[in-house]
N, C-alpha and C. Protein backbone atom coordinates (compact mmCIF):
# COMPACT_ATOMS: atom_id res chain seq x y z
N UNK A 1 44.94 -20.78 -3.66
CA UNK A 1 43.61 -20.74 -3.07
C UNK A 1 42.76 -19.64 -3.70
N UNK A 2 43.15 -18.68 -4.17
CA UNK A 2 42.32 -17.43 -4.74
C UNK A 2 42.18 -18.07 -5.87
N UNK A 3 42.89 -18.60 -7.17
CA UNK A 3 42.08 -19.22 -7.84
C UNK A 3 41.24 -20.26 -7.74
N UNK A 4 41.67 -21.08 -6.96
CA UNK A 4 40.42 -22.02 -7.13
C UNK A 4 39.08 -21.39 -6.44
N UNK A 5 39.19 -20.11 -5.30
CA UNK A 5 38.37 -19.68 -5.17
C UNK A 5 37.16 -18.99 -6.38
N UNK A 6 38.27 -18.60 -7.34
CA UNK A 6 37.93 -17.81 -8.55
C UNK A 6 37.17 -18.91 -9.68
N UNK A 7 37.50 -19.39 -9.77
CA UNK A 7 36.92 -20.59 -10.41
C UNK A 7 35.87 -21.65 -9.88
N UNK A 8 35.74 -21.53 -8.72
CA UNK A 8 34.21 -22.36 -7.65
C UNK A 8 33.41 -20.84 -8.12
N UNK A 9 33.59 -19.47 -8.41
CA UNK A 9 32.73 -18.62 -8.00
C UNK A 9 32.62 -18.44 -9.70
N UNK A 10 33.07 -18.75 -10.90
CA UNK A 10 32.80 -19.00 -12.27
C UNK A 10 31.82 -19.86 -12.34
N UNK A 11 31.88 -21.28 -11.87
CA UNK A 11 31.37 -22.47 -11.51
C UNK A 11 29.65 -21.62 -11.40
N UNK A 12 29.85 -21.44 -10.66
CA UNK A 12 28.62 -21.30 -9.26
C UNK A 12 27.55 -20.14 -10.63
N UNK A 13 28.73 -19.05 -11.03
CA UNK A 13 27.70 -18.41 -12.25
C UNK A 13 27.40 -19.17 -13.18
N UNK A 14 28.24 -19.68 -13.45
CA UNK A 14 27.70 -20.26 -15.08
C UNK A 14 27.12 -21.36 -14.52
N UNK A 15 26.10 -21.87 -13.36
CA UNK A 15 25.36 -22.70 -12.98
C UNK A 15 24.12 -22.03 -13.13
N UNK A 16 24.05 -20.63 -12.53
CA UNK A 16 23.14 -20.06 -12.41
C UNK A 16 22.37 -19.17 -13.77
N UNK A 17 22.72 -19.18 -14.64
CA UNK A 17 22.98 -18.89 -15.98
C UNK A 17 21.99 -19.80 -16.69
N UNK A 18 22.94 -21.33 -16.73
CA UNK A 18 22.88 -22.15 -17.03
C UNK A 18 20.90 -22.86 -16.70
N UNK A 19 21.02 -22.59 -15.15
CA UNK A 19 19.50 -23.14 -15.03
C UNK A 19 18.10 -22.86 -15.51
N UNK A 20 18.34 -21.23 -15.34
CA UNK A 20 17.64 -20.62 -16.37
C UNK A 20 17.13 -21.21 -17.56
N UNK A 21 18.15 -21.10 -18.56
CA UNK A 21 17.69 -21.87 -19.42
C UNK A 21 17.30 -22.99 -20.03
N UNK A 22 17.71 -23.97 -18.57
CA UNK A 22 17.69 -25.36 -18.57
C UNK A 22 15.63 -25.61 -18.50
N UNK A 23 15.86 -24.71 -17.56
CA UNK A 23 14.32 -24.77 -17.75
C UNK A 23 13.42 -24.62 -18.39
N UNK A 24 13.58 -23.71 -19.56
CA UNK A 24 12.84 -23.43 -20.81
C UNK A 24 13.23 -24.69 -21.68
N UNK A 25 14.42 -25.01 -21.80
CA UNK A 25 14.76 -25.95 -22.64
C UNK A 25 14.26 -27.32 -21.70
N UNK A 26 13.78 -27.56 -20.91
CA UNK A 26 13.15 -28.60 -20.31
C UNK A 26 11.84 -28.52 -20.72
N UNK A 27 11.21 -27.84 -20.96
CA UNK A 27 9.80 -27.76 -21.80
C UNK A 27 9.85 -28.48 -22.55
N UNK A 28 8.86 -29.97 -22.47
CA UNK A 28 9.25 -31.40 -23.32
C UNK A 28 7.41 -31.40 -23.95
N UNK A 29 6.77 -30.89 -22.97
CA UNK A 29 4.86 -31.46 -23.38
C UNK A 29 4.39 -29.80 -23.47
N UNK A 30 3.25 -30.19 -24.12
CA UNK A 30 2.69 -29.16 -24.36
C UNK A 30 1.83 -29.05 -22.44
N UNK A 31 1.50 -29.70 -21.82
CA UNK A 31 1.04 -29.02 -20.73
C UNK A 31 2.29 -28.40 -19.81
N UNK A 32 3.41 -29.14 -20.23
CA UNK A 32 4.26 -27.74 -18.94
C UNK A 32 4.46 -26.43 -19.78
N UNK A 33 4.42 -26.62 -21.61
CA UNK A 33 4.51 -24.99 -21.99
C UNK A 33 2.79 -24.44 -21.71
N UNK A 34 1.97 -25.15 -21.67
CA UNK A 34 0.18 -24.47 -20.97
C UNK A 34 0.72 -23.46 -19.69
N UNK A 35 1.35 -24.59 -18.61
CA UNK A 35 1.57 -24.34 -17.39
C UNK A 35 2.65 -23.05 -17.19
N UNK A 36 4.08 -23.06 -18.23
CA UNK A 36 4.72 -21.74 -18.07
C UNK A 36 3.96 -20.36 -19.12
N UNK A 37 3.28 -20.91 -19.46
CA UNK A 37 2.62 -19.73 -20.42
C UNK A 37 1.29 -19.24 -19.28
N UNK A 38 0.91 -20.08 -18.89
CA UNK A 38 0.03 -19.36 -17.40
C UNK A 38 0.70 -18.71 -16.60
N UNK A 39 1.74 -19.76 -16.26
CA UNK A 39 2.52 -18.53 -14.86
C UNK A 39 2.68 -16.93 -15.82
N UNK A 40 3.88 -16.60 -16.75
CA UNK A 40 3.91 -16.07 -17.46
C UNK A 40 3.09 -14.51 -17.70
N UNK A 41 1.98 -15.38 -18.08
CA UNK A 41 0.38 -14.56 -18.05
C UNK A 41 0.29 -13.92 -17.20
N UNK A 42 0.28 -14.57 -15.80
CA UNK A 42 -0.12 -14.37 -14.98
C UNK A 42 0.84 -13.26 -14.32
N UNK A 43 1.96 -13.11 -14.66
CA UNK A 43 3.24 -11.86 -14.25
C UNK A 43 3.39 -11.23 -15.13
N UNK A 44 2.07 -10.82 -16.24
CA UNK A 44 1.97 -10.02 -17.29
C UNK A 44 1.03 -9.46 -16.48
N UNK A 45 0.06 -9.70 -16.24
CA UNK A 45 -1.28 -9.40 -15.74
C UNK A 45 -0.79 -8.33 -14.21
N UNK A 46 0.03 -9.08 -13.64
CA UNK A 46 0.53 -8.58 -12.51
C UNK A 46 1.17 -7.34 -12.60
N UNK A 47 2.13 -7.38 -13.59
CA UNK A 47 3.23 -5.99 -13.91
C UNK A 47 2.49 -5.24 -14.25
N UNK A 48 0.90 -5.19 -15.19
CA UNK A 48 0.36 -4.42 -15.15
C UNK A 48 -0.66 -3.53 -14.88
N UNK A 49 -0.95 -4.61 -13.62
CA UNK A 49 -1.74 -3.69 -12.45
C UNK A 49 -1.03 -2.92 -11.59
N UNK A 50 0.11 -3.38 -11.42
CA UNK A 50 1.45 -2.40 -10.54
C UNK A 50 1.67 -1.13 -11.28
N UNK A 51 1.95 -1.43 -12.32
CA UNK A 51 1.80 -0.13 -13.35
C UNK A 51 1.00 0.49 -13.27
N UNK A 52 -0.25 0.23 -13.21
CA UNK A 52 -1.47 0.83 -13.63
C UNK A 52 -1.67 1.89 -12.35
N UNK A 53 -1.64 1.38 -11.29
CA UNK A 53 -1.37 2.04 -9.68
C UNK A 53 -0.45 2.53 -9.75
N UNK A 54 1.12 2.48 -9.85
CA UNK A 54 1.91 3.67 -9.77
C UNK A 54 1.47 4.44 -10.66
N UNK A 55 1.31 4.37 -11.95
CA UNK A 55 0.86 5.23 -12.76
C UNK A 55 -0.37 6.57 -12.59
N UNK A 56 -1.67 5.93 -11.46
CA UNK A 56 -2.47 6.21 -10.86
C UNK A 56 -1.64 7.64 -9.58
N UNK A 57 -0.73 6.71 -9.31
CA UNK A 57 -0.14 7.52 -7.62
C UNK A 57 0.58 8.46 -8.33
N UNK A 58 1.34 8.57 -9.74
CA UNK A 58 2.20 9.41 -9.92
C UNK A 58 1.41 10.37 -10.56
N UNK A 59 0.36 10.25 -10.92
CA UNK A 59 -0.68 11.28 -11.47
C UNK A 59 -1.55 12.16 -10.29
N UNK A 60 -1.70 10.97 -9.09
CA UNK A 60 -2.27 11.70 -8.07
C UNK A 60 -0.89 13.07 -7.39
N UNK A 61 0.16 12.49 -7.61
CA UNK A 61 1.38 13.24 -6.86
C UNK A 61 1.61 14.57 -7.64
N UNK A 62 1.31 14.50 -9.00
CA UNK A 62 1.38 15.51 -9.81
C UNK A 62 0.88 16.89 -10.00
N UNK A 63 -0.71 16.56 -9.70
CA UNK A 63 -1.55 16.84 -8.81
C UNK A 63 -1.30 17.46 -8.01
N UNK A 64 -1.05 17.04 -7.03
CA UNK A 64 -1.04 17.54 -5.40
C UNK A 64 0.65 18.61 -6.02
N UNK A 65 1.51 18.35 -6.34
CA UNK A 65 2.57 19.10 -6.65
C UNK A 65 2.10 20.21 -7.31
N UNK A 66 1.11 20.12 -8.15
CA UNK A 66 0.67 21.60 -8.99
C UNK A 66 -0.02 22.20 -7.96
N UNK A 67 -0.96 21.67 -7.22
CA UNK A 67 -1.74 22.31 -5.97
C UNK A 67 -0.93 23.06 -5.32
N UNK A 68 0.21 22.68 -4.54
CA UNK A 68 1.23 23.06 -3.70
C UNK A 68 1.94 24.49 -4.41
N UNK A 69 2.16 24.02 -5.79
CA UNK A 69 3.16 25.28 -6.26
C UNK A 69 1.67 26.74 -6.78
N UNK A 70 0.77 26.13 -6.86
CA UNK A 70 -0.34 26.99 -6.70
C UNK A 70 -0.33 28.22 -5.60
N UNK A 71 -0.33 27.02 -4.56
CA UNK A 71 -0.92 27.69 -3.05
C UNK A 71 0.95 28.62 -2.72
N UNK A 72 1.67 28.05 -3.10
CA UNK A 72 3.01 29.11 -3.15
C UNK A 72 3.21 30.03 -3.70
N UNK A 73 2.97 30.49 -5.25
CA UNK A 73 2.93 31.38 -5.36
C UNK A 73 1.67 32.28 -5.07
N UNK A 74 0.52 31.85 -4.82
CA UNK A 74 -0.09 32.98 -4.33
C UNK A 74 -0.06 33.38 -2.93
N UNK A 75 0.84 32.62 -1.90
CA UNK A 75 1.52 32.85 -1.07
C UNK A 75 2.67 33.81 -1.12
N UNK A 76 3.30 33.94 -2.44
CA UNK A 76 4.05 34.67 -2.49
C UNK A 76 3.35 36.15 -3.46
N UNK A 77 2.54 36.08 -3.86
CA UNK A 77 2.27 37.30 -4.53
C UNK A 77 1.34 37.79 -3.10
N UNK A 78 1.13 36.94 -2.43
CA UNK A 78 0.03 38.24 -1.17
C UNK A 78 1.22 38.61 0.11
N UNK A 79 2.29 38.26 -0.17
CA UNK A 79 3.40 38.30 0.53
C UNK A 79 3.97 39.96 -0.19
N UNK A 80 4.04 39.91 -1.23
CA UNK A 80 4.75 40.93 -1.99
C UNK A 80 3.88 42.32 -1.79
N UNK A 81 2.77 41.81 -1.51
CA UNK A 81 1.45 43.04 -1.53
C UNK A 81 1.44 43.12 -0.17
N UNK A 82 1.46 42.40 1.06
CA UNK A 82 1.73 42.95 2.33
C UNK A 82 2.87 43.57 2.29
N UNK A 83 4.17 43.20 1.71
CA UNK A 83 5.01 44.18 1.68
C UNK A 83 5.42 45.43 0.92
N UNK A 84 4.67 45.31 -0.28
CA UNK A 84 4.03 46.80 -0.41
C UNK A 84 3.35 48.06 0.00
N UNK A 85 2.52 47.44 0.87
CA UNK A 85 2.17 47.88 1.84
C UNK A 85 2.36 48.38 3.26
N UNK A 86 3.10 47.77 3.57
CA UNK A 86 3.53 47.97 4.76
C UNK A 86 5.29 49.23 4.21
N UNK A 87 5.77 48.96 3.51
CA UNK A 87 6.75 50.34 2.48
C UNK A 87 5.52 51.41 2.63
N UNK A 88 4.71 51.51 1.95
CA UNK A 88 4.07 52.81 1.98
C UNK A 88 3.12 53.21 3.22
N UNK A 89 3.28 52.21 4.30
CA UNK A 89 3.12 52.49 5.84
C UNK A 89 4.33 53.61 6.38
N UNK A 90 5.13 52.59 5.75
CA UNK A 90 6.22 53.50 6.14
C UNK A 90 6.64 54.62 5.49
N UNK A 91 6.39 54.81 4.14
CA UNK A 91 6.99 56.47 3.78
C UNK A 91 5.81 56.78 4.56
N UNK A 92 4.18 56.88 4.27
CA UNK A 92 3.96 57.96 5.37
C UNK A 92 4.54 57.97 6.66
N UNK A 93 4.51 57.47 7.35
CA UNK A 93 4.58 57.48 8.63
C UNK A 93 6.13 59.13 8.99
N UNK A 94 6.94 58.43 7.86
CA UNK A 94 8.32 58.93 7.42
C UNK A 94 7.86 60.30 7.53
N UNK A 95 6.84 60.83 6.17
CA UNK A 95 6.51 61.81 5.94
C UNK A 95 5.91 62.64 6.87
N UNK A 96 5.24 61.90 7.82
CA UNK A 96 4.19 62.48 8.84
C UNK A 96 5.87 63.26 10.02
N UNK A 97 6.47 62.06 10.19
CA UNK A 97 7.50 62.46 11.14
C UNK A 97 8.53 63.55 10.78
N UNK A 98 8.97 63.84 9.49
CA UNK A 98 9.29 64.81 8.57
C UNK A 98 8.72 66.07 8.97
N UNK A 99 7.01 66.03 9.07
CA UNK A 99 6.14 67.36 9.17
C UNK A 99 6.47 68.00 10.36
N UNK A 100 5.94 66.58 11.16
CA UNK A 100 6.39 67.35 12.40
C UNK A 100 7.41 67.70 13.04
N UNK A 101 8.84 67.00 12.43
CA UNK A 101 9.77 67.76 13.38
C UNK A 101 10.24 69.24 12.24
């Protein structure tokens, strides 16, 4: 039973294989090659308006990713300068408490 399973499921590919090309090779008149050269066209035309829009979105994302790493590091350099600051809060403060005791 596993082979003949194995062999209905050979079958079944090399059907599917097979149709494929049955169909190109069924192209007998020049209006069904008009007709697959339209469809064709027409999923040329398609792939590359999809393209054209991701291409669009991945440029917009790029974008917005440089914005972001923008707004981070100068998030992080006014981060570094509050904490510079706030260190030399503290040696005085240090120093002041030093004086007085």
């Amino acid at each position: 039973s596993a082979q003949i399973a194995d062999l209905q499921q050979k079958l079944l590919d090399a059907d599917n294989g097979d149709r494929a090309k049955q169909r190109w090779d069924s192209i007998a008149t020049i209006l069904e090659a008009k007709c697959a050269l339209k469809y064709l066209l027409g999923e040329l035309v398609s792939s590359k308006v999809q393209e054209s829009k991701l291409q669009s979105s991945l440029e917009q994302s790029q974008a917005s990713c440089s914005d972001v790493q923008k707004m981070l590091m100068e998030e992080r350099n006014h981060t570094a300068e509050l904490e510079t600051a706030f260190q030399n809060q503290i040696l005085v403060q240090e120093q002041q408490h030093q004086e007085k005791v």
